[in-house]
Protein backbone atom coordinates (compact mmCIF):
# COMPACT_ATOMS: atom_id res chain seq x y z
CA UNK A 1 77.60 -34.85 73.53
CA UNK A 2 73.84 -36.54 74.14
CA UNK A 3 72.26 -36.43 77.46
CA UNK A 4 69.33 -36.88 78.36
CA UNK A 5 67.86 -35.63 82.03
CA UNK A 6 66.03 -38.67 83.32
CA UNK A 7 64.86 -40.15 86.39
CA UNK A 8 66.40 -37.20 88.17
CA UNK A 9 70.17 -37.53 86.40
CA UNK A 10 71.92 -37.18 83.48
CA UNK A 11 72.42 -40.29 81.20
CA UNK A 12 74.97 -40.31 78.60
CA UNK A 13 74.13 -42.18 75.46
CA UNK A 14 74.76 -42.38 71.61
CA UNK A 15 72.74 -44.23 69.50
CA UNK A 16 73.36 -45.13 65.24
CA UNK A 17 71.56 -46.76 62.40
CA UNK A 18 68.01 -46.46 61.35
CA UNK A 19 65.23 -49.26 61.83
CA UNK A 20 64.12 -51.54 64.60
CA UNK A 21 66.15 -50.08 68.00
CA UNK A 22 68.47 -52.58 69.43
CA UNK A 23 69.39 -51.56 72.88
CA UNK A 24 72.83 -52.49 74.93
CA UNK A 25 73.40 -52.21 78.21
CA UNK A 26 77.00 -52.77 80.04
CA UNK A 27 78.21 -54.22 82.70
CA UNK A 28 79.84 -52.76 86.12
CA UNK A 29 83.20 -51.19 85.96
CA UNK A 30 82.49 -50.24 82.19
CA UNK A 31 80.58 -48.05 80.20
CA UNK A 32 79.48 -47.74 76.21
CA UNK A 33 82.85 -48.64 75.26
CA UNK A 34 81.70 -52.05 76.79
CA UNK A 35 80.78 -52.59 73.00
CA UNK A 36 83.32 -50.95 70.70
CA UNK A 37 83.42 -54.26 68.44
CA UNK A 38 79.78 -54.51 68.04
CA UNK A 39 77.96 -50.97 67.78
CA UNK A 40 78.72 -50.49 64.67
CA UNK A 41 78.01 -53.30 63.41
CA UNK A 42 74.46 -53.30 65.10
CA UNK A 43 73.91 -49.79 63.29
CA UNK A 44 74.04 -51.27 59.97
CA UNK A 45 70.81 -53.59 60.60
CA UNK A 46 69.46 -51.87 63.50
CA UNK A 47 68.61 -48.60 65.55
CA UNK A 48 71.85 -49.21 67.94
CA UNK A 49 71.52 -47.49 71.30
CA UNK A 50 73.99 -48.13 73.99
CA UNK A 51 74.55 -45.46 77.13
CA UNK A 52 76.81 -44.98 80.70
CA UNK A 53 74.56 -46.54 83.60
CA UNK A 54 74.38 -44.12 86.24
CA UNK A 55 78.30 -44.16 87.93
CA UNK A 56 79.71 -45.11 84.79
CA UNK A 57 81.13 -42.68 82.00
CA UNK A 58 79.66 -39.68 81.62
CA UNK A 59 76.36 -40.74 83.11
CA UNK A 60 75.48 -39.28 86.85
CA UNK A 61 77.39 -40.32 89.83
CA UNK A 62 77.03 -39.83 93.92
CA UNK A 63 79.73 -38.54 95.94
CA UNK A 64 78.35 -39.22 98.97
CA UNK A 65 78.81 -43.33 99.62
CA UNK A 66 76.14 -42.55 102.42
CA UNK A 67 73.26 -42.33 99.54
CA UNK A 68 74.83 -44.79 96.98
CA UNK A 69 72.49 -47.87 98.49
CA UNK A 70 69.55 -45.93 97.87
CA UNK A 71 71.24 -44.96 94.14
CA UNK A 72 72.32 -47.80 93.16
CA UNK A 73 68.79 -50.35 92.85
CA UNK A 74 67.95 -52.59 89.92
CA UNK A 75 64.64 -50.54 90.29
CA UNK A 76 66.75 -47.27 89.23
CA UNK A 77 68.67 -48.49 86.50
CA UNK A 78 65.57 -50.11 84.98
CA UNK A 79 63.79 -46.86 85.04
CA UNK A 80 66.36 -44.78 83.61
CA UNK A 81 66.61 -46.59 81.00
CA UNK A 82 62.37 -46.97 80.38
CA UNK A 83 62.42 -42.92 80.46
CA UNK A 84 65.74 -42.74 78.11
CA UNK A 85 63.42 -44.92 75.33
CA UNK A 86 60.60 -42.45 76.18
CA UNK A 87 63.15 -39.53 75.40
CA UNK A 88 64.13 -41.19 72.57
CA UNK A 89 60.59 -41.89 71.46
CA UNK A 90 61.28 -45.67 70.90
CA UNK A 91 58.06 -47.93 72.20
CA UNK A 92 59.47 -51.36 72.17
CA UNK A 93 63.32 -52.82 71.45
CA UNK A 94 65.43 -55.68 71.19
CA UNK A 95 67.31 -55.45 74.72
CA UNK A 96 70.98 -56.57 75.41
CA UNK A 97 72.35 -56.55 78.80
CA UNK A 98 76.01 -57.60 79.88
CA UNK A 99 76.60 -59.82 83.28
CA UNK A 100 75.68 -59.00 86.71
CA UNK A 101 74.65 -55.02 85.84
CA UNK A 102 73.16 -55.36 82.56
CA UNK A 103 71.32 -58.43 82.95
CA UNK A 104 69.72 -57.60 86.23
CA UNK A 105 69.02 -54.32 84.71
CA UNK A 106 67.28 -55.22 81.63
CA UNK A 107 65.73 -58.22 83.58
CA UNK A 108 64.41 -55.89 85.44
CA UNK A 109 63.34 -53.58 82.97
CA UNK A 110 61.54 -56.26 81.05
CA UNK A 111 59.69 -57.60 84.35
CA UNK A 112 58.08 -53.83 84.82
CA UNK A 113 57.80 -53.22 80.93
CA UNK A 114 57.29 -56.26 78.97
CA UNK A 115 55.46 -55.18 75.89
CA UNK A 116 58.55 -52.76 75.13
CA UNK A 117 60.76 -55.87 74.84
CA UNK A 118 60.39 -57.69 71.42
CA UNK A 119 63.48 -60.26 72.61
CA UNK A 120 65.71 -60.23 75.53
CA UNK A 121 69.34 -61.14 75.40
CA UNK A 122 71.48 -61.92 78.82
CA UNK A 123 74.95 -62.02 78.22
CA UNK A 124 77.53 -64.07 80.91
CA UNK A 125 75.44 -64.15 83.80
CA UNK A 126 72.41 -66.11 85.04
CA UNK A 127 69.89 -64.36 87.87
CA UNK A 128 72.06 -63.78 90.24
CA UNK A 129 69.75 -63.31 93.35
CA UNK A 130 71.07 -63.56 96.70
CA UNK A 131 69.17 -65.19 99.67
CA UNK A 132 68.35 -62.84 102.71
CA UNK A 133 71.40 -62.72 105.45
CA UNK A 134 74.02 -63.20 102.95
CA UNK A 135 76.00 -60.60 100.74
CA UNK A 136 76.44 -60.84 97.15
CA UNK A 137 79.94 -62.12 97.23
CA UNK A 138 78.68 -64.95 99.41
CA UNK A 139 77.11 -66.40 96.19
CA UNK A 140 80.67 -66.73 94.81
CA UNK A 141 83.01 -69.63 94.81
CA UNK A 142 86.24 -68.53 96.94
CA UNK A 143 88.14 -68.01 94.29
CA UNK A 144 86.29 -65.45 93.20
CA UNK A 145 85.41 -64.14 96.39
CA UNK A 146 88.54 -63.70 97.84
CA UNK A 147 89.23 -61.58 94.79
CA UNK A 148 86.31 -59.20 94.86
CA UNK A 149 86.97 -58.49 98.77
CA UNK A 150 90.47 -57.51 97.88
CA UNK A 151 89.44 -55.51 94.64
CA UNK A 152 87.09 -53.61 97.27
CA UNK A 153 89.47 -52.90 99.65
CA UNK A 154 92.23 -50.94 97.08
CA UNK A 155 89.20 -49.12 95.71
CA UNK A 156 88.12 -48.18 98.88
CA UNK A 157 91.94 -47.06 100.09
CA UNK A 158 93.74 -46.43 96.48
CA UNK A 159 90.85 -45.37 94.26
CA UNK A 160 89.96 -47.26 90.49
CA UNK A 161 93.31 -46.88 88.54
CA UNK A 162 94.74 -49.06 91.69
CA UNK A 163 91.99 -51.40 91.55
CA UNK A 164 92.94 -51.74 87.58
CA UNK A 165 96.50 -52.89 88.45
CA UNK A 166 95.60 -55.22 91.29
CA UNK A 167 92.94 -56.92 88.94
CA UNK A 168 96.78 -58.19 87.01
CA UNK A 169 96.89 -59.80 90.22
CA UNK A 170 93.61 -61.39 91.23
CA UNK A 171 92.50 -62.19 87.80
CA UNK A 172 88.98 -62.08 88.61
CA UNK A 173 87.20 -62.28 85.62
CA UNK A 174 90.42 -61.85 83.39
CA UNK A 175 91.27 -64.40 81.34
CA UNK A 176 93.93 -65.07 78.62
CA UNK A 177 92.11 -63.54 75.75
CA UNK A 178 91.86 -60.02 78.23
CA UNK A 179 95.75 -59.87 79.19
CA UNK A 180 96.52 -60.73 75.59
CA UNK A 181 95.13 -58.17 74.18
CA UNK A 182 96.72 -54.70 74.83
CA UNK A 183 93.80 -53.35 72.93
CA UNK A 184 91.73 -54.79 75.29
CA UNK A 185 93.67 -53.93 78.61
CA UNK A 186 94.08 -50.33 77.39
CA UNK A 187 89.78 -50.09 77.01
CA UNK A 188 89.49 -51.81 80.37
CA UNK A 189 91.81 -49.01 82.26
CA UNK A 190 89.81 -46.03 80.40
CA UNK A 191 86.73 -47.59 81.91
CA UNK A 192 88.30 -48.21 85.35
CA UNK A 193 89.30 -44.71 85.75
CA UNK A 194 85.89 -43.37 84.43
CA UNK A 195 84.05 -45.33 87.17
CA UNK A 196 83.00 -43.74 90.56
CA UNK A 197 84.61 -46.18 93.45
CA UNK A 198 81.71 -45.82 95.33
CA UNK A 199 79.86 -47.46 92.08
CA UNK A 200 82.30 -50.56 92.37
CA UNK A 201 81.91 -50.41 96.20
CA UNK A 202 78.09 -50.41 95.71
CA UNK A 203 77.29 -52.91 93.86
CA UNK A 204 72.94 -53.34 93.97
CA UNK A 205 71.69 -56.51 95.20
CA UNK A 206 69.43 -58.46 93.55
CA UNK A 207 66.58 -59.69 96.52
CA UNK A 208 64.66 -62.94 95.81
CA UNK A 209 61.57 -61.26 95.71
CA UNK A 210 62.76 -59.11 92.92
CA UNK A 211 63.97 -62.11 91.08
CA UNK A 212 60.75 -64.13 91.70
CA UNK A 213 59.13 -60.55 89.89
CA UNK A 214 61.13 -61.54 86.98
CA UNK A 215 60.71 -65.05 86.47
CA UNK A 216 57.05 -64.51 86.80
CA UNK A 217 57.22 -62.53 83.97
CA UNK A 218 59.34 -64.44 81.79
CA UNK A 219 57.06 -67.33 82.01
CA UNK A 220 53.82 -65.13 82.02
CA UNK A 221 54.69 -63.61 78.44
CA UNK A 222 56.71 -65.89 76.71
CA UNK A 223 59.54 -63.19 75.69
CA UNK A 224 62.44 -64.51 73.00
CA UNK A 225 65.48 -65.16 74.74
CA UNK A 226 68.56 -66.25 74.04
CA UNK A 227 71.44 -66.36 76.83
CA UNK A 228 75.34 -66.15 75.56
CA UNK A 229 78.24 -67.13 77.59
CA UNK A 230 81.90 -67.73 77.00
CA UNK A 231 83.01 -71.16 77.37
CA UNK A 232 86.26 -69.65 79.53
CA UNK A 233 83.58 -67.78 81.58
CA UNK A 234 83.47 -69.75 85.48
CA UNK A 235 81.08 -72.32 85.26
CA UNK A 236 78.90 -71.86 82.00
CA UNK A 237 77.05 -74.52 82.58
CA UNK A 238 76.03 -73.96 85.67
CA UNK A 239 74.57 -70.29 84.87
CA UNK A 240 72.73 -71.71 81.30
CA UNK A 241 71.16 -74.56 83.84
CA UNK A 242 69.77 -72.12 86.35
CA UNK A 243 68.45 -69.17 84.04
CA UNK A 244 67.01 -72.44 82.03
CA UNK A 245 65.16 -74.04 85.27
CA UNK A 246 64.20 -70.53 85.86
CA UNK A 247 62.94 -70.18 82.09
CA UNK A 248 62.55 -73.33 80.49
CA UNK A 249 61.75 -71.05 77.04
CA UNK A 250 65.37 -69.20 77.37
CA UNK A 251 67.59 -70.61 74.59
CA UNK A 252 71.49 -70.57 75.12
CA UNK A 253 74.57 -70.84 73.08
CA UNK A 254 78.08 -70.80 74.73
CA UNK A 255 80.60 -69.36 72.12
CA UNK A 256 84.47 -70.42 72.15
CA UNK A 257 88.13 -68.92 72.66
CA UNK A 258 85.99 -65.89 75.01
CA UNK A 259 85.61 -65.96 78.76
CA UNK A 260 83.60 -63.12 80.61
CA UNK A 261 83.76 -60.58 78.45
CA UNK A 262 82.35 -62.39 74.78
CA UNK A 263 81.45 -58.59 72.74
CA UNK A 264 85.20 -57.78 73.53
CA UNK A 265 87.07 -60.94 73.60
CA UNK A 266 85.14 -62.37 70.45
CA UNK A 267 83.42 -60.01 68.41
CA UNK A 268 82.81 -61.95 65.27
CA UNK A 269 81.28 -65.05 67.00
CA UNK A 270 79.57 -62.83 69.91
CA UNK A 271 77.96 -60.24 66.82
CA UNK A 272 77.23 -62.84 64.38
CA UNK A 273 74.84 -64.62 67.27
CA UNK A 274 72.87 -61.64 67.96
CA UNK A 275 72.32 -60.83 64.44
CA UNK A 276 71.01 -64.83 63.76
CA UNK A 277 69.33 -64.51 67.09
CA UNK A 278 67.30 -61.37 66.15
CA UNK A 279 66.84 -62.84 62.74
CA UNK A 280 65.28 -65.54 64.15
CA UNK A 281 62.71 -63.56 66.27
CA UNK A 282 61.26 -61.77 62.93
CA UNK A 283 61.07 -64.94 61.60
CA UNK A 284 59.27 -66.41 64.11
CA UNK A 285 61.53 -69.60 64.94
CA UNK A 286 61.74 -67.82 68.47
CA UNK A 287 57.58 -67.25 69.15
């Protein structure tokens, strides 16, 4: 299996294909499995690289829910992945990162290492920062909310196969397209049960100053972006109007019959946009 030893752990990753890397990065509660419908794909155009975040697969984790704030940072999951392209000897990438994890993460990444990004893609989630006093889930309509608080409190009793079953109940995140598909549900439960609870129960926070970092240098270099969301996902709109006030440059494109999850519920439509995306980019329509 490849590992690399970086930033003090182990990261799990596999990569495929030969040319220009394209890199993907997942999403809490998931790991490379995250993008079973697209890697291979990506490897027949690209240098496809996806690997477990730290807490996720077969990545690192810490037992200890003492040290997971200090373990689980934006600034730590940026920099494993900078010294996992170092390993891998790649200088600059296409970068993909899925919701609230991997968008913050390769935000993040990009904001410390912008000349190793050739074109950023944020899938599902805007900059999700959250204002000083107030908790991440605070951000959240109640709905949602109310969900996440009770998704925390079986994983913190019951462990991540129970949080798996009472996610049938809260639906947070889970729309049709996930409960119809058994294919689907079955991926979701291998990834629940190979995620740490104190991962899910640790969830980084993204501070305004960090964000303000980011947006700084979004607008200072100019970087390709294009932002996907599902049209089932809560409140599209909302998140394409905020990532564009923070980035007037960022280009978006909601895709259809997908919520949340677009690489898993729709492929096709999800792969296809990268691909034109990326074309794009080389052709310069994105400069």
């Amino acid at each position: 299996m490849p590992t690399a030893q970086v930033n003090g752990i182990e990261i799990y990753y596999e990569e495929a294909g030969e040319g220009e890397p394209l890199v993907l990065v997942h999403n809490v509660i998931a790991n490379i499995h995250s993008y079973d419908y697209n890697f291979p794909v990506f490897a027949k155009n690209f240098r496809t690289i996806r690997f477990d975040l730290r807490g996720h697969g077969r990545s690192s984790k810490v037992d200890n829910e003492a040290d997971a704030p200090a373990y689980y940072t934006y600034e730590n999951t940026a920099e494993d992945l900078y010294q996992l392209l170092k390993h891998l000897g790649i200088e600059s990438c296409y970068l993909l990162g899925q919701a609230y994890w991997g968008v913050s993460t390769v935000s993040t990444f990009y904001a410390r290492h912008p000349q190793m990004v050739k074109a950023l893609i944020p899938v599902g989630c805007e900059l999700l920062a959250t204002p000083e006093g107030q908790g991440l889930f605070d951000m959240l309509d109640d709905e949602l909310r109310q969900g996440f608080i009770k998704l925390h409190e079986v994983a913190r009793n019951e462990g991540m196969e129970a949080v798996f079953e009472a996610r049938k109940q809260t639906k947070t995140f889970w729309g049709d397209k996930v409960f119809n598909s058994p294919h689907i549900m079955e991926l979701f439960k291998q990834m629940y049960r190979e995620t740490s609870p104190i991962t899910f129960l640790n969830f980084p926070i993204m501070s305004p100053a960090l964000k303000q970092e980011i947006v700084d240098a979004f607008n200072d270099n100019q970087v390709p972006m294009m932002m996907l969301m599902g049209e089932q996902d809560p409140e599209p709109d909302k998140n394409i109007a905020v990532m564009k006030r923070d980035y007037p440059n960022c280009h978006a494109l909601t895709l259809s019959d997908c919520g949340h999850y677009i690489a898993l519920e729709n492929p096709d439509d999800f792969n296809r946009a990268v691909l034109n995306f990326i074309a794009g980019v080389r052709s310069g329509l994105y400069s």
